[in-house]
Protein backbone atom coordinates (compact mmCIF):
# COMPACT_ATOMS: atom_id res chain seq x y z
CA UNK A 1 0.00 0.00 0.00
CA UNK A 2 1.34 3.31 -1.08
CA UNK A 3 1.69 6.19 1.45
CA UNK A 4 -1.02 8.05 0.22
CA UNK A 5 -3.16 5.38 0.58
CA UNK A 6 -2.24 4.82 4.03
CA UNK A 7 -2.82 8.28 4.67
CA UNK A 8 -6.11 8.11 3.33
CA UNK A 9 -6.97 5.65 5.64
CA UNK A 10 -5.66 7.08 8.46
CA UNK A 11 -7.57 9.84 7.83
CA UNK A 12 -11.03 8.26 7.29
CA UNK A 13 -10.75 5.96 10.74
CA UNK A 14 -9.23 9.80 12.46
CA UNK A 15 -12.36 11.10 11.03
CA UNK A 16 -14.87 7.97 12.15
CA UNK A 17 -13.59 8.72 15.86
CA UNK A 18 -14.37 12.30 15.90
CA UNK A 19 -17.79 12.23 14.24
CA UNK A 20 -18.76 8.62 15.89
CA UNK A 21 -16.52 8.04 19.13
CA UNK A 22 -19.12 5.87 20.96
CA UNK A 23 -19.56 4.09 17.91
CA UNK A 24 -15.96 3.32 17.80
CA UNK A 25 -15.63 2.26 21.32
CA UNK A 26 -18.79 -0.18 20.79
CA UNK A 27 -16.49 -1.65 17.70
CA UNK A 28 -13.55 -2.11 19.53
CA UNK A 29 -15.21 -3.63 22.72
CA UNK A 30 -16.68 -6.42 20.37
CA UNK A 31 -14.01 -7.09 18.60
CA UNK A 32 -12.11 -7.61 21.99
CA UNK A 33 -14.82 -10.28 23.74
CA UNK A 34 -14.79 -12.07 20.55
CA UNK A 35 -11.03 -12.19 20.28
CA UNK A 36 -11.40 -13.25 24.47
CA UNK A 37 -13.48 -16.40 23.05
CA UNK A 38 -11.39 -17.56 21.00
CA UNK A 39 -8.32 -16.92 22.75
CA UNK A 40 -6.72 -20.32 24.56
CA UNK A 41 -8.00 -20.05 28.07
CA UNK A 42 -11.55 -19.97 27.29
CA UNK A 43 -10.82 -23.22 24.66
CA UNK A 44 -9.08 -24.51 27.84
CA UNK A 45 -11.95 -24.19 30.13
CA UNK A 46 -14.72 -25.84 27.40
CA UNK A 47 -12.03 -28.57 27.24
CA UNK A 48 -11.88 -28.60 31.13
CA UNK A 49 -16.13 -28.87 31.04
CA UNK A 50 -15.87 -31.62 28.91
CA UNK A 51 -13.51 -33.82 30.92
CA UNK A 52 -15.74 -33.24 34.15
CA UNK A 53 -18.49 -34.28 32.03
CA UNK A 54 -16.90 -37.21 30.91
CA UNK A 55 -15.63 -37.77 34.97
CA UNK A 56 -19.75 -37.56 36.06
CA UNK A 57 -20.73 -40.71 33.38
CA UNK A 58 -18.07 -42.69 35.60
CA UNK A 59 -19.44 -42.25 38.84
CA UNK A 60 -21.62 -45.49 40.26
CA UNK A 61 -24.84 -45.31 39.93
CA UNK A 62 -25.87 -48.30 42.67
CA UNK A 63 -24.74 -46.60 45.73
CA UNK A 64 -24.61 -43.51 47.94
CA UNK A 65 -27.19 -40.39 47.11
CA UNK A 66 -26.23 -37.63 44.25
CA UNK A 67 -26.95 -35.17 47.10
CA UNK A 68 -23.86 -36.21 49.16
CA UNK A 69 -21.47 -38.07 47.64
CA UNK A 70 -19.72 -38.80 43.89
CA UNK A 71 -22.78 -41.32 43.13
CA UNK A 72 -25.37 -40.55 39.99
CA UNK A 73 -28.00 -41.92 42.12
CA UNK A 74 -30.72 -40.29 43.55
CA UNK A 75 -32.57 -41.18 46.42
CA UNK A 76 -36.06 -39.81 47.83
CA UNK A 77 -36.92 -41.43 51.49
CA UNK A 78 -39.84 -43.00 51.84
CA UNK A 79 -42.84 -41.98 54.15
CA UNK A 80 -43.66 -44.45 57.38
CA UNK A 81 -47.14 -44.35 57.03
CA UNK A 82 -47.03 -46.53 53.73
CA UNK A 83 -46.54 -49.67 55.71
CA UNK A 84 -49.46 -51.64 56.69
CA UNK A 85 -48.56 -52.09 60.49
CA UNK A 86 -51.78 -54.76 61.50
CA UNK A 87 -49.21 -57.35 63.00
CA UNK A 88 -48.76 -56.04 66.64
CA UNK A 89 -45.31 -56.09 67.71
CA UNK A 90 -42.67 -58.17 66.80
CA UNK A 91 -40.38 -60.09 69.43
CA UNK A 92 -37.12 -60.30 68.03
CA UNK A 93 -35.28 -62.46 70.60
CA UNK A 94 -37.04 -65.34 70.51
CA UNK A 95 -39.41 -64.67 67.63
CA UNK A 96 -42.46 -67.23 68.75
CA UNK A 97 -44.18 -65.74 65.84
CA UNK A 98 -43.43 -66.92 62.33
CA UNK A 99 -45.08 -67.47 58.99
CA UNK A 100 -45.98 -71.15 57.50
CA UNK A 101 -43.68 -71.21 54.19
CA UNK A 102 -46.11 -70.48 51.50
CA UNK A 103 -45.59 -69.45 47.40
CA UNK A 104 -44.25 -66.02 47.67
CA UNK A 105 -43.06 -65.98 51.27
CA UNK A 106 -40.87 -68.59 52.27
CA UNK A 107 -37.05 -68.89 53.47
CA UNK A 108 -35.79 -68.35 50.02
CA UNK A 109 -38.03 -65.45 48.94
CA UNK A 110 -35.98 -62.16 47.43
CA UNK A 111 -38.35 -59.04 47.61
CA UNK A 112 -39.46 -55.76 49.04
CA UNK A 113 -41.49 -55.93 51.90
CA UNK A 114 -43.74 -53.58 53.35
CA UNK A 115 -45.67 -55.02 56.31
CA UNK A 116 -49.00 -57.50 56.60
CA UNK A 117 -51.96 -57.74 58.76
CA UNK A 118 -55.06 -59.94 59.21
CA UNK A 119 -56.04 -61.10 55.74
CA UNK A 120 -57.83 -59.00 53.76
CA UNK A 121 -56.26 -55.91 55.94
CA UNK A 122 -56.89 -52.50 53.24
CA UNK A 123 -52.93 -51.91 51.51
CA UNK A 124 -53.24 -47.89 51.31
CA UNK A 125 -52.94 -45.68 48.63
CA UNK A 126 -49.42 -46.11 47.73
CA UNK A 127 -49.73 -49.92 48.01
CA UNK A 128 -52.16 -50.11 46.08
CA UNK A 129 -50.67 -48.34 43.52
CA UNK A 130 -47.55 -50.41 43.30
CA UNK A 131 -50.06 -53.72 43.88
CA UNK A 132 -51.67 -52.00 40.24
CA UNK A 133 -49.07 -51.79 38.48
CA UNK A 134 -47.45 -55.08 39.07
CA UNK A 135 -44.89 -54.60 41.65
CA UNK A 136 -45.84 -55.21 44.91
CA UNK A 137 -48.65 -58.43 45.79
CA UNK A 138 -50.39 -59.78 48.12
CA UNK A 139 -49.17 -63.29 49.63
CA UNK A 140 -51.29 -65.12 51.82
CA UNK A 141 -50.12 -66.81 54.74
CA UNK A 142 -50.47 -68.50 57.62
CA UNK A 143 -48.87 -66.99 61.13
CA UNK A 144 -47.93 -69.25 64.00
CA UNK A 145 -47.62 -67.61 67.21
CA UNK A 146 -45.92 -69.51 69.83
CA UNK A 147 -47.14 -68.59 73.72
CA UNK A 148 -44.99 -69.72 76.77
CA UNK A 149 -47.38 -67.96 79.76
CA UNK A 150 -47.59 -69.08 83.33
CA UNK A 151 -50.12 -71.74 83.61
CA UNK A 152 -53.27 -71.20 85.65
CA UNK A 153 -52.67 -73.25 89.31
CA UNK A 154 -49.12 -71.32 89.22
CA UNK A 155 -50.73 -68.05 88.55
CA UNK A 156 -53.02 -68.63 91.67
CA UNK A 157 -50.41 -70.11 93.77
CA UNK A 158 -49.13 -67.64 96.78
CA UNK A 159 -45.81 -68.85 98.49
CA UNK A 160 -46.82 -67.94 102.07
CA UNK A 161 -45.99 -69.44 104.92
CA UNK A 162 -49.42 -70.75 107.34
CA UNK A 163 -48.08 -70.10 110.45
CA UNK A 164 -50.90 -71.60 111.92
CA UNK A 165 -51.06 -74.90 110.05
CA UNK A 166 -46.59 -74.63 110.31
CA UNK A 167 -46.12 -75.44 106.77
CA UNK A 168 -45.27 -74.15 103.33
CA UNK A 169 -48.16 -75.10 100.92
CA UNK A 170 -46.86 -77.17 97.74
CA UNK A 171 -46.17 -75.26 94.39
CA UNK A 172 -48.23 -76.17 91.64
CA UNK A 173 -46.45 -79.38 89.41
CA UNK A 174 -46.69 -77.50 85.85
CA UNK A 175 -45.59 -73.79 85.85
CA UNK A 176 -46.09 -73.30 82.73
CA UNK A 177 -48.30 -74.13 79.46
CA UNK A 178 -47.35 -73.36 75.84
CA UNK A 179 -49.47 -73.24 73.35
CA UNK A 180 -49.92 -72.26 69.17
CA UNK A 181 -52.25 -69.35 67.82
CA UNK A 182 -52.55 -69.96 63.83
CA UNK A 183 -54.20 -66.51 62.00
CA UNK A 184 -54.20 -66.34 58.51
CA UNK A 185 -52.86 -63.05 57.29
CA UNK A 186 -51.58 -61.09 54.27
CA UNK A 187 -48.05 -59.80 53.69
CA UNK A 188 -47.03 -56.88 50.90
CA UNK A 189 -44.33 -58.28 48.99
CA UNK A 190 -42.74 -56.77 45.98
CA UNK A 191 -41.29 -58.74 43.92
CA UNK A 192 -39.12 -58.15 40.04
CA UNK A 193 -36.96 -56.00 38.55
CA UNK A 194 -38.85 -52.82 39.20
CA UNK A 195 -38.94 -53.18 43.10
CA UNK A 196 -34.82 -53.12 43.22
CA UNK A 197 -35.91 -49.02 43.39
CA UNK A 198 -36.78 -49.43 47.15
CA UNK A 199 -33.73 -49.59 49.28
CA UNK A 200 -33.12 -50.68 52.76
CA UNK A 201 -30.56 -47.82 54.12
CA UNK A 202 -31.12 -46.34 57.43
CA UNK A 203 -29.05 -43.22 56.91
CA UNK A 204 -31.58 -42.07 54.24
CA UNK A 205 -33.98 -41.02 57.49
CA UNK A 206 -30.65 -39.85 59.34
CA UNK A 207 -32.05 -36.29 60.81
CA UNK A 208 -35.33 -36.82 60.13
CA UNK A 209 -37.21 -35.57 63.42
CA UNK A 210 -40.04 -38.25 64.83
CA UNK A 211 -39.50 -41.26 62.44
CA UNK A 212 -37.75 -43.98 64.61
CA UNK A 213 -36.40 -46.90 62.72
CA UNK A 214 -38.97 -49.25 65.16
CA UNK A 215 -41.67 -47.55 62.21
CA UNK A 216 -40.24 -49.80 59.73
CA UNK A 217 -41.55 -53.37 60.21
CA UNK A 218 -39.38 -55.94 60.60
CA UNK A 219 -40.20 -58.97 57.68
CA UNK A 220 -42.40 -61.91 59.58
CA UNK A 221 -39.58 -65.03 59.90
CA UNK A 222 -39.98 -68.32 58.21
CA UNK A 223 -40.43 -71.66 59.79
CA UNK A 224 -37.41 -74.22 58.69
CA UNK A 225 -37.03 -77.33 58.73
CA UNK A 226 -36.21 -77.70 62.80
CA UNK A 227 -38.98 -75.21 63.43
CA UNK A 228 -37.38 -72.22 64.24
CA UNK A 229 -38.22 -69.16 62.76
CA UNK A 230 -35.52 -67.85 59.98
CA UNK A 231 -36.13 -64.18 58.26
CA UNK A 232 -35.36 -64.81 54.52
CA UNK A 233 -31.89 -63.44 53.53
CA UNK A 234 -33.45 -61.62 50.59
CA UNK A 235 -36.09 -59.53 52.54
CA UNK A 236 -35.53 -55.96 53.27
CA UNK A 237 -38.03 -53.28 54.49
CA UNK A 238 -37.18 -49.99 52.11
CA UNK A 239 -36.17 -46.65 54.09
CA UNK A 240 -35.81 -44.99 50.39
CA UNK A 241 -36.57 -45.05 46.58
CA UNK A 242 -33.70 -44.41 44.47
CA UNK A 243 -33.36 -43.93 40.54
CA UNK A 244 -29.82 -43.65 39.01
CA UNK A 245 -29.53 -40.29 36.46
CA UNK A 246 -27.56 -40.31 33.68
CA UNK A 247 -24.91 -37.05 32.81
CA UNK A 248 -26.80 -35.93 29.77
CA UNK A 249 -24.65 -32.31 28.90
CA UNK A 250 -22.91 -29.62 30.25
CA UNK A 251 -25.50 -26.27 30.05
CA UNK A 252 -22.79 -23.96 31.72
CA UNK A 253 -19.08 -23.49 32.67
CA UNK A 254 -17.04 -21.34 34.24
CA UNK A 255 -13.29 -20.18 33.47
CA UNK A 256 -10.93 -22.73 34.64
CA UNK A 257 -9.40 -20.91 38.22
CA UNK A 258 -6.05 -21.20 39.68
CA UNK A 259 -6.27 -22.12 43.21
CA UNK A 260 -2.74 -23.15 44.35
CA UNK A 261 0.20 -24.48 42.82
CA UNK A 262 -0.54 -26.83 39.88
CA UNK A 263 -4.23 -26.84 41.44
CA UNK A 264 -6.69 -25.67 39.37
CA UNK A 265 -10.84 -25.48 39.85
CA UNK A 266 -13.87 -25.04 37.66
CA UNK A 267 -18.05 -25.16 38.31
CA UNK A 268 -20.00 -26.45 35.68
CA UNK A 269 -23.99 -27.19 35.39
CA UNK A 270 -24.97 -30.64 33.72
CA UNK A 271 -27.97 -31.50 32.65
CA UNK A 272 -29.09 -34.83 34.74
CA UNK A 273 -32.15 -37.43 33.28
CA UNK A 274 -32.94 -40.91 34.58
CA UNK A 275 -31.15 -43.70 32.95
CA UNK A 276 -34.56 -45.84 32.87
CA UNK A 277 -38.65 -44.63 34.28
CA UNK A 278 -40.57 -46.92 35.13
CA UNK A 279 -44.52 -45.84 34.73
CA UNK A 280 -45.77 -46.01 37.65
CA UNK A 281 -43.49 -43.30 39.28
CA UNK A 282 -45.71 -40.86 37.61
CA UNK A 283 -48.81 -41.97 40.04
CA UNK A 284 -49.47 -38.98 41.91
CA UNK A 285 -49.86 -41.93 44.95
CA UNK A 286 -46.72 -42.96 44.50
CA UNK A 287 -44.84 -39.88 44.63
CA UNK A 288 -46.86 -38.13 47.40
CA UNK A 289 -45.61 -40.37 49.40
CA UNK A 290 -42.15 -39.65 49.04
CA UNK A 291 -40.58 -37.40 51.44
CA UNK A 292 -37.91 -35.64 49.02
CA UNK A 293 -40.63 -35.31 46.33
CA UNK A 294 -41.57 -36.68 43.48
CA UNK A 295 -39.34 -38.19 41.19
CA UNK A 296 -37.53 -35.69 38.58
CA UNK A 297 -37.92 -36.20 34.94
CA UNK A 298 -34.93 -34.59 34.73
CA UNK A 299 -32.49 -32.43 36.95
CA UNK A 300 -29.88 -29.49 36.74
CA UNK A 301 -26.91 -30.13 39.38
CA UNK A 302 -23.92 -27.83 39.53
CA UNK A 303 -21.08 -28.56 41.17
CA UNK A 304 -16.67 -27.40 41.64
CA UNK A 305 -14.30 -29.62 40.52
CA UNK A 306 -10.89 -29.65 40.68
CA UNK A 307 -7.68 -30.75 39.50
CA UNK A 308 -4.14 -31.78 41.12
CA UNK A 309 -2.78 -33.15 37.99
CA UNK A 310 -4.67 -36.51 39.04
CA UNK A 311 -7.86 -36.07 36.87
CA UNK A 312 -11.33 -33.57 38.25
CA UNK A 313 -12.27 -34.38 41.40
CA UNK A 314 -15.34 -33.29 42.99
CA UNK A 315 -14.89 -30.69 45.63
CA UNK A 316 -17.08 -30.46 49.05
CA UNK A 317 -18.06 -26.83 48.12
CA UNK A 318 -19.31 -24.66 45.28
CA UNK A 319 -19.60 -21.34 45.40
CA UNK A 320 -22.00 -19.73 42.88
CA UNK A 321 -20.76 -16.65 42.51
CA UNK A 322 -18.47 -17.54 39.68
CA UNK A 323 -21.12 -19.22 37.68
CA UNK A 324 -23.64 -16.24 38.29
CA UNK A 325 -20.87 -13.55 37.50
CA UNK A 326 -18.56 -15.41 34.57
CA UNK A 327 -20.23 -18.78 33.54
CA UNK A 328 -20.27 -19.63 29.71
CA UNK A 329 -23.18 -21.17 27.95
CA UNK A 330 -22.14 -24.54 26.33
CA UNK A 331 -22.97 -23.10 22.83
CA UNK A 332 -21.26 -19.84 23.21
């Protein structure tokens, strides 16, 4: 380019600024956050997103709670009321009461269970929700309840001493009587691939103020073969639901941060959906029931990561802040 022309345009952009200076500035500005996007760091930081993303699909999804530890699982606790509770108390020394092995409730039974009563005893709303859709049934059964009580001369007999007669009168020859109550009753089993949602974890109602573990039932023990009673192996009483979620995208990052030496940090929001729904979680019987709420279609979790040359780690806190002030939309 010859001088002149170069003067030329020096004096058309000299001109622009005087006539148009806020115009100029508006220019310049852009062209600056565009060159910023394209610049290393922020390729860096997408890159970083990415590899957390890919760090989420990893985690297990058959243990722990999203909420509180590197799991994709999500757990909602369960509400006490939806056992049926028409058994009385169960003695869990001794256990003289037991069940009769029957089809669908004997030593070898795998399954959900969620309390019995009396048969024909009414399953609830909930219940009867899973018991329509095909998860949970009612097995009929027949309950044995052993009594060891003091028998009725020993009941009536008073060790005093007759002072006037100078003897001891003679204790009664049988103390005691035993004796077996039948009472055919119905248990709440759920059985199949879809009840492996209800879990048996106690720390799911950890803090949870006026639900004592006594509120879930214990399962009714089996008689065996010497007969004793024997609570099947593959019984649990659920504290929880729980659904594992799948790492679907990444809707937001922020700038990859420098917290220490060779330490660095980034937040990120990714988009969460279930890995599988079964159909009856969208019963409005089901899910009022649940303490947490109802089950999510889908979910948006952010969390900090960071990195110590050792791969993204989840960290215990995540502060906002630097999402709301400098996060990037995944299709920026």
């Amino acid at each position: 380019m010859s001088s002149a022309s170069v003067k030329n345009v020096v004096g058309k952009v000299t001109g622009l600024v005087r006539r148009r200076p806020v115009w100029v500035v508006l220019m310049v500005a852009g062209l600056g956050g565009g060159w910023m996007l394209l610049t290393p760091h922020h390729a860096s930081s997408r890159r970083a997103a990415e590899e957390v993303l890919a760090s989420v699909r990893t985690w297990p999804d058959d243990r722990g709670n999203i909420l509180g530890a590197a799991s994709r699982r999500v757990c909602k606790r369960v509400n006490s009321e939806i056992f049926v509770s028409g058994l009385g108390v169960m003695n869990n020394v001794d256990q003289p009461r037991m069940a009769l092995p029957a089809p669908g409730y004997d030593a070898g039974v795998t399954g959900v269970y969620f309390g019995g009563g009396p048969s024909g005893i009414a399953s609830g709303a909930f219940l009867q929700a899973l018991i329509d859709a095909g998860v949970v049934r009612r097995v009929p059964v027949t309950i044995v309840t052993h009594t060891h009580a003091p028998s009725e001369e020993a009941s009536a007999f008073v060790p005093l001493q007759d002072t006037m007669a100078g003897g001891m009168p003679a204790a009664p020859q049988q103390q005691f009587t035993e004796s077996n109550d039948q009472m055919k009753a119905d248990l709440f089993i759920g059985t199949g691939r879809s009840a492996d949602w209800f879990l048996a974890n106690s720390s799911l109602r950890t803090g949870l103020m006026g639900i004592a573990p006594a509120m879930t039932p214990r399962p009714v023990p089996v008689k065996d073969g010497t007969g004793k009673g024997v609570v099947p192996s593959g019984i649990v009483a659920p504290d929880g639901l729980c659904y594992p979620l799948e790492a679907d995208h990444v809707l937001e990052y922020t700038d990859v941060r420098s917290i220490g030496y060779k330490k660095r940090e980034i937040t990120v929001a990714i988009l969460m959906k279930p890995r599988e729904m079964p159909h009856w979680v969208s019963d409005p019987r089901i899910f009022e029931a649940l303490l947490d709420g109802p089950v999510l279609p889908e979910d948006v979790h952010v969390w900090t990561f960071q990195d110590a040359g050792d791969g993204w780690r989840l960290a215990g806190i995540t502060d906002m802040r630097e999402m709301a002030g400098k996060g990037h939309y995944i299709g920026d």
